[in-house]
Protein backbone atom coordinates (compact mmCIF):
# COMPACT_ATOMS: atom_id res chain seq x y z
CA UNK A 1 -13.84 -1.42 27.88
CA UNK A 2 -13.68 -2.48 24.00
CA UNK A 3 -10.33 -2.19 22.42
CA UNK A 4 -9.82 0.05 19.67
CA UNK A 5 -9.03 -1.30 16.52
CA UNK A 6 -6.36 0.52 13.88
CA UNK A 7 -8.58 2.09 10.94
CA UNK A 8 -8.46 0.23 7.72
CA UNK A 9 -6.75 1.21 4.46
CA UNK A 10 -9.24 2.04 1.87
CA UNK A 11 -9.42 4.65 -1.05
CA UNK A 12 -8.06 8.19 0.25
CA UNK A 13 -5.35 6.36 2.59
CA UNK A 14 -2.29 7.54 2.17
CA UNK A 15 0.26 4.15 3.07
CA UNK A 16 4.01 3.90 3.02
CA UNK A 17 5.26 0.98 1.09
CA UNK A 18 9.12 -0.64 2.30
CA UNK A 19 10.63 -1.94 -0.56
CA UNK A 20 13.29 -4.57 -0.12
CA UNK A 21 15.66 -5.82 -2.36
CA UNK A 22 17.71 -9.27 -2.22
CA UNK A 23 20.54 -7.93 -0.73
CA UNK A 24 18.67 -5.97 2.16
CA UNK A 25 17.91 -2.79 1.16
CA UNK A 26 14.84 -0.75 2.36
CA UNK A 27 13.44 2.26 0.32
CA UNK A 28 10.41 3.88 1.66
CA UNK A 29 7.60 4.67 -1.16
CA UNK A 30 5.03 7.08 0.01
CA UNK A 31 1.59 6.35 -1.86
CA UNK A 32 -2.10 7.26 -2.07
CA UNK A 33 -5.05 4.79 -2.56
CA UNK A 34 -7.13 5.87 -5.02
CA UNK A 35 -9.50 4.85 -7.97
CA UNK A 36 -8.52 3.26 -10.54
CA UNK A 37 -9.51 6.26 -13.14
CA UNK A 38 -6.85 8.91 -11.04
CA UNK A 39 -4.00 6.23 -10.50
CA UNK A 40 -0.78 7.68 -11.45
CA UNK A 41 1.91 4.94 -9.76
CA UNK A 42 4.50 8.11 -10.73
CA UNK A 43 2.75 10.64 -8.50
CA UNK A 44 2.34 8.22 -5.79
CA UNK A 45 -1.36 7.55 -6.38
CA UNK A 46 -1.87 3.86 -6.26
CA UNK A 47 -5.22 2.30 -8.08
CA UNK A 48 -7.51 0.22 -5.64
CA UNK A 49 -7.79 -2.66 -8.55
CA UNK A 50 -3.52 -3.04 -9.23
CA UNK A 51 -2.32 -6.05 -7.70
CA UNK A 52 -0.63 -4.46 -4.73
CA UNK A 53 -3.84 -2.14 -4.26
CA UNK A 54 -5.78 -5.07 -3.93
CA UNK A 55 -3.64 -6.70 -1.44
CA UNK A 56 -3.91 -3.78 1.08
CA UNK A 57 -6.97 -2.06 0.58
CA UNK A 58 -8.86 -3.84 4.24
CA UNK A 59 -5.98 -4.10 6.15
CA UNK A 60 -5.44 -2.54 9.55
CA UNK A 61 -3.41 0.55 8.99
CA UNK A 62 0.27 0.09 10.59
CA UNK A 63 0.17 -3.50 9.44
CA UNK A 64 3.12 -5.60 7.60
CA UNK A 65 2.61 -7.74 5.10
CA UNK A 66 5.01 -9.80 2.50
CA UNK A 67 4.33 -9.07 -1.23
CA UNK A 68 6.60 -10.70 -3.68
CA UNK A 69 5.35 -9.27 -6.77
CA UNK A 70 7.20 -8.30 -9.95
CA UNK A 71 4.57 -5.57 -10.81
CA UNK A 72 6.63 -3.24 -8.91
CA UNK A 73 9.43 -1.42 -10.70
């Protein structure tokens, strides 16, 4: 029997992002993969092309992944 793979992320995904900060803390940011012409990073609609879109977008949904990136604010 093949085993079933997790669907990727790709545009129209909705993810949820764990932010942690030095000391530990976890805040959960709820976000939407979209094109880049409807991104709107304040209502949670993330652009395929931003640095953090391109680091997910492929992925196996569920995954965990480190992303030290200062674009994120």
């Amino acid at each position: 029997m093949a085993e079933e793979r997790a669907p990727l992320v790709k545009v129209g995904s909705r993810v949820v992002i764990e932010l942690m900060d030095d000391a530990g803390g976890v805040e959960a940011l709820p976000l939407m993969l979209v094109d880049e012409n409807a991104a709107s990073f304040a209502d949670g609609l993330l652009g395929v092309n931003t640095p953090l879109g391109r680091a997910i977008v492929g992925r196996a949904q569920g995954a965990s992944l480190d992303y030290r990136q200062g674009d994120i604010q």
